[in-house]
Protein backbone atom coordinates (compact mmCIF):
# COMPACT_ATOMS: atom_id res chain seq x y z
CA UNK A 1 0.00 0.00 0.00
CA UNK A 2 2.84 2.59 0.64
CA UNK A 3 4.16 1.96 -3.24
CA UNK A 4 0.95 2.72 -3.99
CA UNK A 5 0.75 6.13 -1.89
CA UNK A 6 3.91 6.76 -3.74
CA UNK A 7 2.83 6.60 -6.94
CA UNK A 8 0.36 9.15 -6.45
CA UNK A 9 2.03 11.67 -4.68
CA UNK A 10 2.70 13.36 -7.54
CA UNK A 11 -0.47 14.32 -7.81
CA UNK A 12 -1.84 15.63 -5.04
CA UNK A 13 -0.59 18.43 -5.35
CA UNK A 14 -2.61 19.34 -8.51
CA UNK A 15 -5.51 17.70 -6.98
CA UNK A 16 -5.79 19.95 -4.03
CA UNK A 17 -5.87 22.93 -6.90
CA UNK A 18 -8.24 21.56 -8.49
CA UNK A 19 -10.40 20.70 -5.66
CA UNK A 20 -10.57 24.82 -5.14
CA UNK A 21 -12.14 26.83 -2.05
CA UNK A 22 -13.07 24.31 0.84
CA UNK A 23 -16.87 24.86 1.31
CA UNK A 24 -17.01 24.11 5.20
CA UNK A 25 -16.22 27.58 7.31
CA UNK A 26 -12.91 27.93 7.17
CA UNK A 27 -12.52 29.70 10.86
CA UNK A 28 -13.94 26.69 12.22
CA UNK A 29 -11.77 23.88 13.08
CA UNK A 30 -11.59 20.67 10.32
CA UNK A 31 -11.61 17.29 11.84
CA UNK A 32 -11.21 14.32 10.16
CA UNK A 33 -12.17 10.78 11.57
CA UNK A 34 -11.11 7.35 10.05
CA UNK A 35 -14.65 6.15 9.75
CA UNK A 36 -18.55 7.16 9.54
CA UNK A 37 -19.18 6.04 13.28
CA UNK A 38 -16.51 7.98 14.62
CA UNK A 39 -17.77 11.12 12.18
CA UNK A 40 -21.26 11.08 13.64
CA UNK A 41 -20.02 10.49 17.26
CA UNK A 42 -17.54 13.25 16.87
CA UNK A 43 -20.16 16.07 15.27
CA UNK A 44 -22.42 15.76 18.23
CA UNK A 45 -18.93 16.96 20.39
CA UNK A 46 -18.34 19.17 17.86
CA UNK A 47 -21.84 21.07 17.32
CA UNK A 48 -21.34 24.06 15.47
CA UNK A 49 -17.94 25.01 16.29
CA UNK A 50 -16.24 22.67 14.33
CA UNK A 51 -16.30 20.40 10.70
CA UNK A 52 -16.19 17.05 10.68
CA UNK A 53 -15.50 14.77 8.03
CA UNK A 54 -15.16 10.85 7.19
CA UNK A 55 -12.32 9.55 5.41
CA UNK A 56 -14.37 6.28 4.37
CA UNK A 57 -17.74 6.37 3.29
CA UNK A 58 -21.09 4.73 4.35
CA UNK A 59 -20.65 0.96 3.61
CA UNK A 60 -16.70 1.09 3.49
CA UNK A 61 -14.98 -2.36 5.29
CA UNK A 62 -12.83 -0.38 7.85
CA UNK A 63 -10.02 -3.15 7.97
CA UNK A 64 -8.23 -3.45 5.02
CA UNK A 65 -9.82 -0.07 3.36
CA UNK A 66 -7.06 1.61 0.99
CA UNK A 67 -6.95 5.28 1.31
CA UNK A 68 -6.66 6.79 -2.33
CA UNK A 69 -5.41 10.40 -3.72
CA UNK A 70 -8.62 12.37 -3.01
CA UNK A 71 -8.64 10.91 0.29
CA UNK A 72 -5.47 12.39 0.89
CA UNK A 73 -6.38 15.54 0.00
CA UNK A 74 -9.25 15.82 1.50
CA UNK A 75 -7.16 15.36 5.00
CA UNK A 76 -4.47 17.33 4.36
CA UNK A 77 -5.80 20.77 5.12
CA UNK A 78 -7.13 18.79 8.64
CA UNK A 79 -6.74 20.72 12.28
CA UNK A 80 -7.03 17.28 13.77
CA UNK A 81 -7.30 13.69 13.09
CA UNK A 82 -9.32 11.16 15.08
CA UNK A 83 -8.84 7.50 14.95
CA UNK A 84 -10.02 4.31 16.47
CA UNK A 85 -6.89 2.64 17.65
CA UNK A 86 -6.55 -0.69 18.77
CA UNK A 87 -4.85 -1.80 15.59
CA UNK A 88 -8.38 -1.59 13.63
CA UNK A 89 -7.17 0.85 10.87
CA UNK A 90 -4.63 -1.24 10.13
CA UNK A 91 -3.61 1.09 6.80
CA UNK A 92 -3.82 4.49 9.09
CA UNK A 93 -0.43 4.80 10.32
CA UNK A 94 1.27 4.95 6.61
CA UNK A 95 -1.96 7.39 5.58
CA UNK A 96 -0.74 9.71 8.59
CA UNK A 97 2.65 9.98 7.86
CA UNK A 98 1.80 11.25 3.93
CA UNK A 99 0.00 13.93 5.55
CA UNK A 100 2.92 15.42 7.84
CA UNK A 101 2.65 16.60 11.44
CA UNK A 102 -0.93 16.84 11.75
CA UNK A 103 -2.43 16.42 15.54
CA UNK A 104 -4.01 13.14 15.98
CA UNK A 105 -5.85 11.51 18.91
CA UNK A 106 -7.07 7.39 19.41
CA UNK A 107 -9.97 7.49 20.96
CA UNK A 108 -10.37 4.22 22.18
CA UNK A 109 -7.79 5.50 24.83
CA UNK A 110 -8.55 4.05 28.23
CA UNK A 111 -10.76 1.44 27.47
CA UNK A 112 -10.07 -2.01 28.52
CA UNK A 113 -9.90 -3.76 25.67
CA UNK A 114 -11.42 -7.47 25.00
CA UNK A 115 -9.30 -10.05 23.19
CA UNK A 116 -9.82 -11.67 20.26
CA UNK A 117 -10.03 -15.04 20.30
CA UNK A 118 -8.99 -17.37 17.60
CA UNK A 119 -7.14 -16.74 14.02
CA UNK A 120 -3.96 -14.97 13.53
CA UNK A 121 -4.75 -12.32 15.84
CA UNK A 122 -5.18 -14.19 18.50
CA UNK A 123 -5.20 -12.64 22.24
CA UNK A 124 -4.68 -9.06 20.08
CA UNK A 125 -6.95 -6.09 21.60
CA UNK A 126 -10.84 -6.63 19.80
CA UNK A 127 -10.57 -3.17 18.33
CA UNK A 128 -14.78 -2.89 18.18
CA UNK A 129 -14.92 -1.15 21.47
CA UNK A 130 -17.34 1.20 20.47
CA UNK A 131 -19.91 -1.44 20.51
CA UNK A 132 -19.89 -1.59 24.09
CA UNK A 133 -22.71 0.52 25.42
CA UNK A 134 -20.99 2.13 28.28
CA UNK A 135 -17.67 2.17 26.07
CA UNK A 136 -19.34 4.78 24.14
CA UNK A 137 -19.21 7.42 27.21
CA UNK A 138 -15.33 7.19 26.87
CA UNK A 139 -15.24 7.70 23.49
CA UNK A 140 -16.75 11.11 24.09
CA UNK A 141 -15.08 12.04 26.60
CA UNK A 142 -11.35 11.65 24.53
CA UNK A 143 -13.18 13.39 21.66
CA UNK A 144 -14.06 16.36 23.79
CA UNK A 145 -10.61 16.19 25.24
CA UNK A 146 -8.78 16.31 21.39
CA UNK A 147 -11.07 18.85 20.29
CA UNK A 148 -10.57 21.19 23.61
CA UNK A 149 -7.13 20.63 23.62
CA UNK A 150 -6.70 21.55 19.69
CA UNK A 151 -9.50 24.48 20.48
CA UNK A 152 -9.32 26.00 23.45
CA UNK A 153 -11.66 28.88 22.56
CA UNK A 154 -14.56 26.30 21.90
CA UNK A 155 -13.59 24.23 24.45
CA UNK A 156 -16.64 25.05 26.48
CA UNK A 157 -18.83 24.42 23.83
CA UNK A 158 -17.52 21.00 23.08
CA UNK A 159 -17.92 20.27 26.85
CA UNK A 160 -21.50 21.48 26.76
CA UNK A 161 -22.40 19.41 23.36
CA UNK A 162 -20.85 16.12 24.94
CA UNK A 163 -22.38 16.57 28.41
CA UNK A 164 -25.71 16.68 26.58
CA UNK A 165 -25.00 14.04 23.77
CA UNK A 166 -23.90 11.38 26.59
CA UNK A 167 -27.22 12.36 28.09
CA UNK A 168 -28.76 10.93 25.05
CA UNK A 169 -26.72 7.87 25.17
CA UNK A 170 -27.11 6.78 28.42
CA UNK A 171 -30.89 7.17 27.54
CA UNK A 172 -30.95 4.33 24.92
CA UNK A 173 -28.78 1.84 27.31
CA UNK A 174 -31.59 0.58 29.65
CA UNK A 175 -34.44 0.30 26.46
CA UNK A 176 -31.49 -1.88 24.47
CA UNK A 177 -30.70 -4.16 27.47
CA UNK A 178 -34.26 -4.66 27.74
CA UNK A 179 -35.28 -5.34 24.20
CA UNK A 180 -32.89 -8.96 24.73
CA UNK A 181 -33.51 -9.18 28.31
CA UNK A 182 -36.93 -10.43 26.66
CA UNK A 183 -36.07 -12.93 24.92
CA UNK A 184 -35.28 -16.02 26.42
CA UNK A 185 -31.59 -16.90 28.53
CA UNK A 186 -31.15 -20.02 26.39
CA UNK A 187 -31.92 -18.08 23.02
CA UNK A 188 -29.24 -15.32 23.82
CA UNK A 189 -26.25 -16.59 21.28
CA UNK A 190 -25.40 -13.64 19.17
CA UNK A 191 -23.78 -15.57 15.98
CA UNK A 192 -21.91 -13.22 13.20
CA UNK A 193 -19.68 -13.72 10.51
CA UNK A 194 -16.99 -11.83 12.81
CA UNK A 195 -15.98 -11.16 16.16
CA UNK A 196 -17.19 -7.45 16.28
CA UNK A 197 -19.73 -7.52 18.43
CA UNK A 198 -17.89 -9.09 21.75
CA UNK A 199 -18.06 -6.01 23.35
CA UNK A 200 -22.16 -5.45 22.57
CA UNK A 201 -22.64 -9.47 23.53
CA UNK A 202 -20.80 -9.08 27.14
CA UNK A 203 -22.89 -5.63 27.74
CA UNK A 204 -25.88 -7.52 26.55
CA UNK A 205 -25.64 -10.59 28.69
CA UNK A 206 -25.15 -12.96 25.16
CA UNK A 207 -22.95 -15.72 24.61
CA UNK A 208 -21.11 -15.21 21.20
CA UNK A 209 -20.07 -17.24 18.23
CA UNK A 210 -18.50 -15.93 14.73
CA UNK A 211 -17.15 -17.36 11.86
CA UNK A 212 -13.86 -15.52 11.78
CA UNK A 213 -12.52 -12.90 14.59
CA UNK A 214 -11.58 -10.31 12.49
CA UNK A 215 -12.16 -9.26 8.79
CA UNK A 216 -8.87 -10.55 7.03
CA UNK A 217 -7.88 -12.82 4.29
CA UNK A 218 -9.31 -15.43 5.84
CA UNK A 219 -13.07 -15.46 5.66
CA UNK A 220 -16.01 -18.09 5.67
CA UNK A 221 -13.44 -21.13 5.41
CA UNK A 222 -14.56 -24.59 5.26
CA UNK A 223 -13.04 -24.79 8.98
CA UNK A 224 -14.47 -21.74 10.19
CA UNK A 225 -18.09 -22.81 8.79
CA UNK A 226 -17.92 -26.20 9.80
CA UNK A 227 -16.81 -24.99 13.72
CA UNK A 228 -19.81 -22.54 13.79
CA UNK A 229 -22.61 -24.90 12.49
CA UNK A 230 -21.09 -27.57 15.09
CA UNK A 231 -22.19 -24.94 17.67
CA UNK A 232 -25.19 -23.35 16.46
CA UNK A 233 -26.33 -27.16 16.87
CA UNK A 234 -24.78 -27.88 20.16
CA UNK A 235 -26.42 -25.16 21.52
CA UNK A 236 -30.15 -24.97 19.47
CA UNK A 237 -29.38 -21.47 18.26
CA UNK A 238 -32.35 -19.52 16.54
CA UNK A 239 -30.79 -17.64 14.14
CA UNK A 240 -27.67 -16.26 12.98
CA UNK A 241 -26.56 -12.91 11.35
CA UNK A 242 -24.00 -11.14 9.24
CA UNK A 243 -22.46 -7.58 9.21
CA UNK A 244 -23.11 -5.30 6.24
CA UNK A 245 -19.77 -4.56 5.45
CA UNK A 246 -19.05 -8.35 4.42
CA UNK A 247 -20.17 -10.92 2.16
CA UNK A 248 -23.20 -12.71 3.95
CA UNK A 249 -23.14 -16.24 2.09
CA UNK A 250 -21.76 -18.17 4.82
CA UNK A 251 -23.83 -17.05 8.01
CA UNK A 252 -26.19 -18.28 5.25
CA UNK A 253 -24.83 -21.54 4.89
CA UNK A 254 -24.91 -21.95 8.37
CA UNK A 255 -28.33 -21.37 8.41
CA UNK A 256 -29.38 -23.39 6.04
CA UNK A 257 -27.07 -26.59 7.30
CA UNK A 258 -28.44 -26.29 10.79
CA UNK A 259 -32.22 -25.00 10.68
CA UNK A 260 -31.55 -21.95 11.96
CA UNK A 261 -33.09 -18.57 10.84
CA UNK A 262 -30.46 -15.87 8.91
CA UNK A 263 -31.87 -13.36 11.15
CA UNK A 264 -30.50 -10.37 9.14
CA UNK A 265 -28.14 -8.07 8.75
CA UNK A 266 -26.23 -6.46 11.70
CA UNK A 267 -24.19 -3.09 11.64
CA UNK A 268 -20.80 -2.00 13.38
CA UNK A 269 -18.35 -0.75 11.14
CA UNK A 270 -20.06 1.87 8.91
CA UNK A 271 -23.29 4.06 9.23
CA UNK A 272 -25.53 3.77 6.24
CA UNK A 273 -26.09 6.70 4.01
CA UNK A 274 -28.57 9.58 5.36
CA UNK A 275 -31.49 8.11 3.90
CA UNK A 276 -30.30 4.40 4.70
CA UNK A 277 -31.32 2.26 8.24
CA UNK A 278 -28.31 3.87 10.70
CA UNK A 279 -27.75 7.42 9.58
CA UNK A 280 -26.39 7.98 13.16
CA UNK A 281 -24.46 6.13 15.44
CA UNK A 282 -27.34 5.64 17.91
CA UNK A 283 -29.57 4.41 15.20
CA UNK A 284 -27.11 1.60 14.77
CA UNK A 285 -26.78 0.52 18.27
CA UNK A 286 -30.80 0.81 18.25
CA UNK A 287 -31.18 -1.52 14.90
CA UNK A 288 -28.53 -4.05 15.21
CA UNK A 289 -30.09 -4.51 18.93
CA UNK A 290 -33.94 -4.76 17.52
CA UNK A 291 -32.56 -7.24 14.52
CA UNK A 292 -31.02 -9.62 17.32
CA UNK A 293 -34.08 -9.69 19.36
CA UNK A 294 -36.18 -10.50 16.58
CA UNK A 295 -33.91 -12.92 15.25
CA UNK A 296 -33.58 -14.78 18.50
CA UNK A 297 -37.46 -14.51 19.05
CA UNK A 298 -38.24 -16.09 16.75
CA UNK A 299 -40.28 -13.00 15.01
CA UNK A 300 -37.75 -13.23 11.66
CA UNK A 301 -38.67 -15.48 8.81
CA UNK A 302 -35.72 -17.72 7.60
CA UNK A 303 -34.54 -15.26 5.07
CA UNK A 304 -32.50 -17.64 2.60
């Protein structure tokens, strides 16, 4: 990927001519997060004192995503630079360095990570921490801290807009935990194609099973199929699910080999678009949470 950064360098120069006058407000600060969830958390800190932007787009697949020339530009001109951490941008570090000393803050800082259990990242930090419904409160708070720290003269602002945005947070916690604290304890086996949703499953009270731990090169294998249909068996699981960033065909297969229901599709990495099911980061902790209920109440039709 860095040969390939290389190769366009030369012209991003003469793109960021011809991309001409940045529309956003130019005396307000210009953040840039690595993905849409991070975008959506971090313009509710930001309100209106500051612009913030998404280097992927709804639907991108966060892992192995290759930044290209526009995305490059579109950075460069950045006051700061927010990023997940926990080794889930795994092509971030060489897109930073193209783009000089630019401020940058991880704001998965302080979190106690899970593990990841299984494949070649085995016992590596589960870099899906904003999935954990009290997780999200920390994320906040190191957004308000980057953007305060990078803007002083807003930094009451930004303390004002996150004060009021956990607010709305915390208020969607107790509904969630109740929507599967309805369905019933032996039904509560959240199955994916991968291990993103460890942190949601703990906070939920779920056992977990997934195909593979992390999207790599190494996807829906024989092995990894075979492993999950042995325990959607074992344990009489009603349904299984897939993420929408990744091809769905063998939660599907697992379905279909075991008599369990493909409940649907789940979100974590990327909001949709504005007109799409999770605009907002809250709408996908709301919808992934009401598609595992159903799915696990039985209240989803097989949907092979």
């Amino acid at each position: 990927m860095s040969s390939r950064f290389a190769h366009f360098l030369g012209t991003v120069a003469a793109g960021a001519m011809l991309a001409g006058p940045a529309a956003a407000d130019e005396s307000r600060m210009k953040v840039v997060t690595t993905f849409t969830v991070l975008a959506d958390m971090a313009r509710n800190v930001a309100g209106d004192a500051a612009d913030v932007v998404s280097i992927t787009v709804p639907g991108a697949e966060i892992h192995e995503y290759e930044p290209t020339p526009r995305d490059i530009v579109r950075a460069q001109d950045a006051d700061l630079i927010l990023s997940n951490g926990l080794g889930l941008e795994r092509w971030f570090q060489k897109f930073l360095d193209q783009l000089g000393d630019l401020p940058s803050a991880e704001v998965s800082a302080g979190i106690e990570p899970l593990s990841i259990s299984g494949g070649e990242y085995d016992g590596k930090p589960n870099p899906h921490a904003w999935m954990g419904l009290e997780n999200a409160v920390i994320y906040v708070d190191n957004m308000q801290a980057a953007l305060a720290a990078n803007d002083p003269d807003n930094a009451e602002a930004y303390a004002a807009n996150a004060d009021a945005y956990k607010e709305k947070l915390r208020a969607e916690l107790d509904p969630l935990r109740a929507i599967i604290a309805a369905v019933p304890e032996e039904n509560r086996w959240l199955v994916s194609c991968e291990g993103a949703f460890s942190y949601l499953a703990r906070d939920l009270d779920m056992q977990e099973l997934f195909l593979w731990p992390v999207n790599a090169d190494q996807t829906g294998t024989p092995k990894q199929v075979k492993q999950v249909i042995d325990g959607v068996r074992e344990h009489d699981v009603p349904a299984v699910f897939c993420e929408s960033t990744v091809n769905s065909a063998p939660a599907k297969q697992v379905a279909r080999e075991t008599g369990a229901a493909f409940g649907g599709i789940l979100y974590v990495d990327s909001l949709s678009k504005p007109d799409g099911p999770v605009p907002t980061y809250l709408d996908l902790l709301r919808v992934t949470t009401e598609t595992i209920a159903r799915g696990l109440s039985g209240a989803e039709k097989d949907a092979r």
